[in-house]
Protein backbone atom coordinates (compact mmCIF):
# COMPACT_ATOMS: atom_id res chain seq x y z
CA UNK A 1 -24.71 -0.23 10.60
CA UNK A 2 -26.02 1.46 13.81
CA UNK A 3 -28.57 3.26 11.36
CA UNK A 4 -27.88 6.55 13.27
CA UNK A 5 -26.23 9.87 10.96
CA UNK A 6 -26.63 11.93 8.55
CA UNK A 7 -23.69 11.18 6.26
CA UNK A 8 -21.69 8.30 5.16
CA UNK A 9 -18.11 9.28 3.88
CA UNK A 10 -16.19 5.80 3.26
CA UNK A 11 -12.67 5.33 1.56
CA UNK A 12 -13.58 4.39 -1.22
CA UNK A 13 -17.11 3.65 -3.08
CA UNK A 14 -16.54 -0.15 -2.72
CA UNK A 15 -18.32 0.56 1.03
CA UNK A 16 -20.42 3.14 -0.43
CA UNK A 17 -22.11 -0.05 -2.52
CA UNK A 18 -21.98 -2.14 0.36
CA UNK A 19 -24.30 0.46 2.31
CA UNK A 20 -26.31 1.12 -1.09
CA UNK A 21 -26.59 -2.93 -0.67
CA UNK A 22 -28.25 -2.82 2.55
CA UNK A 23 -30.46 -0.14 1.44
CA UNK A 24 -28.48 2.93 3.30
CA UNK A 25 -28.14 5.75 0.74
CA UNK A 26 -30.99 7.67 -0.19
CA UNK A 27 -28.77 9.51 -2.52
CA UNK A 28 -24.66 10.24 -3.07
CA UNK A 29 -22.46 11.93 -4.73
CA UNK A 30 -18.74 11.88 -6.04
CA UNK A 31 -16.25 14.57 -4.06
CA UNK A 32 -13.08 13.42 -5.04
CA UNK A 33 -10.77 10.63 -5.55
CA UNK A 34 -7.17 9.15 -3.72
CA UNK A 35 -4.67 8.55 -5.66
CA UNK A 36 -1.77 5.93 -4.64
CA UNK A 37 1.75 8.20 -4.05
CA UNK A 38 4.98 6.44 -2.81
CA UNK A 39 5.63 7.93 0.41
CA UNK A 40 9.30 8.50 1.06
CA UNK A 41 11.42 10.02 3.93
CA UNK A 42 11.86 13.54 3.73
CA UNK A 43 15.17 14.30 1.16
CA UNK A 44 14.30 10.97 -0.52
CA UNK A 45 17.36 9.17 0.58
CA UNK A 46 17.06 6.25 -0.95
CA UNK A 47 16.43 7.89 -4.31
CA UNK A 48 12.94 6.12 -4.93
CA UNK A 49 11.95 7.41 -8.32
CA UNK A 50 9.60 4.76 -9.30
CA UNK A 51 7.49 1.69 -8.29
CA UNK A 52 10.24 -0.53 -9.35
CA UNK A 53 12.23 0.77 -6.67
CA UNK A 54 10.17 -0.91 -4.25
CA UNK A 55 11.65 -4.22 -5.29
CA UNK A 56 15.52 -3.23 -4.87
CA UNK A 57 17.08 -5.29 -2.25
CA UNK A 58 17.36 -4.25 1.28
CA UNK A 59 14.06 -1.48 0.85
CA UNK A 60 11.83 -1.18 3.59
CA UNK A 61 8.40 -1.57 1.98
CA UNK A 62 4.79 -0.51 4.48
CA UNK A 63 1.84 -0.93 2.34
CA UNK A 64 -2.03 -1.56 4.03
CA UNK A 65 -3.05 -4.73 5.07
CA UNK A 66 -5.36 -5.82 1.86
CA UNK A 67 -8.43 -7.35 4.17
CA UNK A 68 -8.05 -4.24 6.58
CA UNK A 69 -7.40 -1.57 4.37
CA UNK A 70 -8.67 -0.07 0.86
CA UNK A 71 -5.34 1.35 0.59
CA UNK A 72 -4.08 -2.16 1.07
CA UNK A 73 -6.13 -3.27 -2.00
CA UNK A 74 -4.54 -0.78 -4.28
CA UNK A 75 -1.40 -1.10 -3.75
CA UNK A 76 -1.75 -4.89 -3.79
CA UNK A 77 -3.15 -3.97 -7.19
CA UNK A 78 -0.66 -1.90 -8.54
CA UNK A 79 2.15 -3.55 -7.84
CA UNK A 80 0.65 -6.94 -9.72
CA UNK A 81 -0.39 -4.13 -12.62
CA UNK A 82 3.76 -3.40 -12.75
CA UNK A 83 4.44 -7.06 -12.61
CA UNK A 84 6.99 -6.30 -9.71
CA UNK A 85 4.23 -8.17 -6.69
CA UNK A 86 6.40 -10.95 -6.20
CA UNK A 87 9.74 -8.89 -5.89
CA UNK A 88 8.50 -6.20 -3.61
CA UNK A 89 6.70 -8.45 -1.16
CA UNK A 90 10.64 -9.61 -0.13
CA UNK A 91 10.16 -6.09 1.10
CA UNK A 92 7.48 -5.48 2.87
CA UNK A 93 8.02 -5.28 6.02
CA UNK A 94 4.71 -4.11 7.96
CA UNK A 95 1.37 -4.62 6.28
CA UNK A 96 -0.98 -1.96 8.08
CA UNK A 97 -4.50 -1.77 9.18
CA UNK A 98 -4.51 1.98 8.11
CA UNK A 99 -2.73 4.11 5.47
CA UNK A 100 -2.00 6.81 8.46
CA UNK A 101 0.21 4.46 10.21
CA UNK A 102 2.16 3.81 7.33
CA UNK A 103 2.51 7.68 7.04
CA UNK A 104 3.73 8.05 10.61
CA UNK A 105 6.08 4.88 10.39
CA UNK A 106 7.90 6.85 6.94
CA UNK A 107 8.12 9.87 9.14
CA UNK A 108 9.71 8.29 12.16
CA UNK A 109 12.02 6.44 9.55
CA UNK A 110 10.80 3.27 10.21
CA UNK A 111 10.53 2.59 6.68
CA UNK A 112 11.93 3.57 3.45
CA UNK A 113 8.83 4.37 1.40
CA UNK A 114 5.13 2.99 1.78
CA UNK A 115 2.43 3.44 -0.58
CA UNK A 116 -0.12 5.68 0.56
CA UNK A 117 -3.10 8.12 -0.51
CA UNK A 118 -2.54 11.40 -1.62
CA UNK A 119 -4.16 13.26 1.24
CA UNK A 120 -2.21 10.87 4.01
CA UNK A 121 1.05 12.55 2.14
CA UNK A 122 -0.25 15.79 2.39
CA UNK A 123 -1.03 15.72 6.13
CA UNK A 124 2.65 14.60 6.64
CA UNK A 125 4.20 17.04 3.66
CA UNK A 126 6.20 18.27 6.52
CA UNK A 127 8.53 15.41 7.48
CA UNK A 128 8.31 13.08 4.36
CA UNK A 129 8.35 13.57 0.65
CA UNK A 130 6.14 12.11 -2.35
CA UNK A 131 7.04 10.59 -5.28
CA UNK A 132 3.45 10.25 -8.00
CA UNK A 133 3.38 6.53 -9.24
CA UNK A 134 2.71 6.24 -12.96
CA UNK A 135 -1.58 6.71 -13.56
CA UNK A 136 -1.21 3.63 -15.81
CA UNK A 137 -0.70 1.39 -13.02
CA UNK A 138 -3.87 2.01 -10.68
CA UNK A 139 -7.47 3.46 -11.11
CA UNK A 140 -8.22 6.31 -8.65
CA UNK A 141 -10.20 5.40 -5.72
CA UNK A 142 -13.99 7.10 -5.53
CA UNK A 143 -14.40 9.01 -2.90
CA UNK A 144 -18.15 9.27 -1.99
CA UNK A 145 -20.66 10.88 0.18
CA UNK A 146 -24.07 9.87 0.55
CA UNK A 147 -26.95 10.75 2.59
CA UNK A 148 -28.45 8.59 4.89
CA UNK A 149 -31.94 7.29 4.86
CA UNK A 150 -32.08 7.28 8.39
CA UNK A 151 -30.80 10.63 8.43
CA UNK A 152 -32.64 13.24 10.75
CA UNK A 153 -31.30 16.42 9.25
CA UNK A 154 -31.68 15.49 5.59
CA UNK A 155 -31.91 19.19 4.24
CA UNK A 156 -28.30 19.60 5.86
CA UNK A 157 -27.00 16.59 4.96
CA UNK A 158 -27.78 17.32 1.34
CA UNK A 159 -26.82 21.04 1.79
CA UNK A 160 -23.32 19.56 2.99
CA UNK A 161 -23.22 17.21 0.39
CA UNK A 162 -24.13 19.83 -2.36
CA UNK A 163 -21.15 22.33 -0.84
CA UNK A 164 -18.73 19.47 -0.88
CA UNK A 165 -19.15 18.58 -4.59
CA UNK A 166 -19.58 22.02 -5.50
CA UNK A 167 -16.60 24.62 -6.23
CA UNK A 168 -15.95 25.86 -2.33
CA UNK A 169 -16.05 22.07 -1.94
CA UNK A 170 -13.47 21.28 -4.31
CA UNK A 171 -11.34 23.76 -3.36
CA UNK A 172 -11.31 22.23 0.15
CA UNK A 173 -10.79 19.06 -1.25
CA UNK A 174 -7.61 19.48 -3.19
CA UNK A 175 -6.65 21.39 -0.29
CA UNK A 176 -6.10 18.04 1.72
CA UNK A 177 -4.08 16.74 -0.84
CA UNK A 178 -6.86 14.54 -1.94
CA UNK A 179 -7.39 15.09 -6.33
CA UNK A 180 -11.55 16.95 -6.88
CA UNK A 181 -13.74 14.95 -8.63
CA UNK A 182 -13.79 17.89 -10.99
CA UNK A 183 -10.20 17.19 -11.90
CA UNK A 184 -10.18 13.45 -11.72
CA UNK A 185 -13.32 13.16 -13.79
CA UNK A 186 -11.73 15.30 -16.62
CA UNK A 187 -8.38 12.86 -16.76
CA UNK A 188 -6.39 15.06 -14.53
């Protein structure tokens, strides 16, 4: 909104549109998508297997704050998907502005599992474990960049762009956990 950069890499393509909206993006394309993992302490002590566990009594349940976060809206969406959004909010315990707090608070065991993207469990693959949540209960989350039309260095931005979506790109992208739009796009 400070119409200054080249690039515009949101969370999801929801803030993409809003830019698009405003009149933003000269032009964009798809690098890869987040999925929603359930983050859980390293060993999985609690045994989480499934979404379902969320709602056993006594879990300690982080998820993103909906309004704050677009990891917030998906889990918010999944867990109505699975029917279980009643039980598990008796669980919830913190409601974060940002998916890598709920990935710290797992680690330092303030919590039992949180629902997180894929590339916020693979920066913390060290200290906590992931368990995949069933595809049928969430659509991946577009992960877009798109060029500015205030850019100043639009031949690099689109070079960037074009090197992102492209194979070296993808490589790099499943690399930080996050699922290549090559993949994704072909039901992976």
């Amino acid at each position: 909104f400070a119409r200054r950069g080249d690039l515009y890499m949101p969370g999801e393509d929801f803030y993409l549109n809003q830019a698009k909206d405003r009149g933003f993006i000269a032009e964009e394309k798809l690098v890869g998508y987040f999925d929603p993992v359930l983050l859980v302490q390293k060993g999985n002590p609690k045994g989480i297997k499934t979404v379902q566990d969320l709602a056993k009594p006594g879990m300690k349940v982080g998820v993103g704050e909906p309004e704050a976060a677009a990891g917030g809206r998906a889990a918010e969406a999944l867990l109505k998907t699975a029917g279980i959004a009643d039980q598990v909010e008796k669980n919830i315990v913190v409601k974060a502005g940002n998916v890598p707090e709920l990935g710290n608070m797992v680690k330092l065991k303030s919590l039992d599992v949180a629902i997180v993207w894929n590339v916020t469990a693979a920066q913390v693959a060290d200290d906590c474990d992931q368990v995949a949540i069933d595809r049928g209960l969430y659509e991946p989350s577009k992960i877009p960049l798109g060029i500015l039309k205030f850019s100043e260095h639009t031949d690099e931005a689109r070079a960037f762009m074009d090197f992102c979506a492209g194979p070296e790109g993808q490589k790099l992208v499943a690399d930080a956990g996050m699922a290549p739009a090559t993949e994704a796009d072909a039901g992976v």
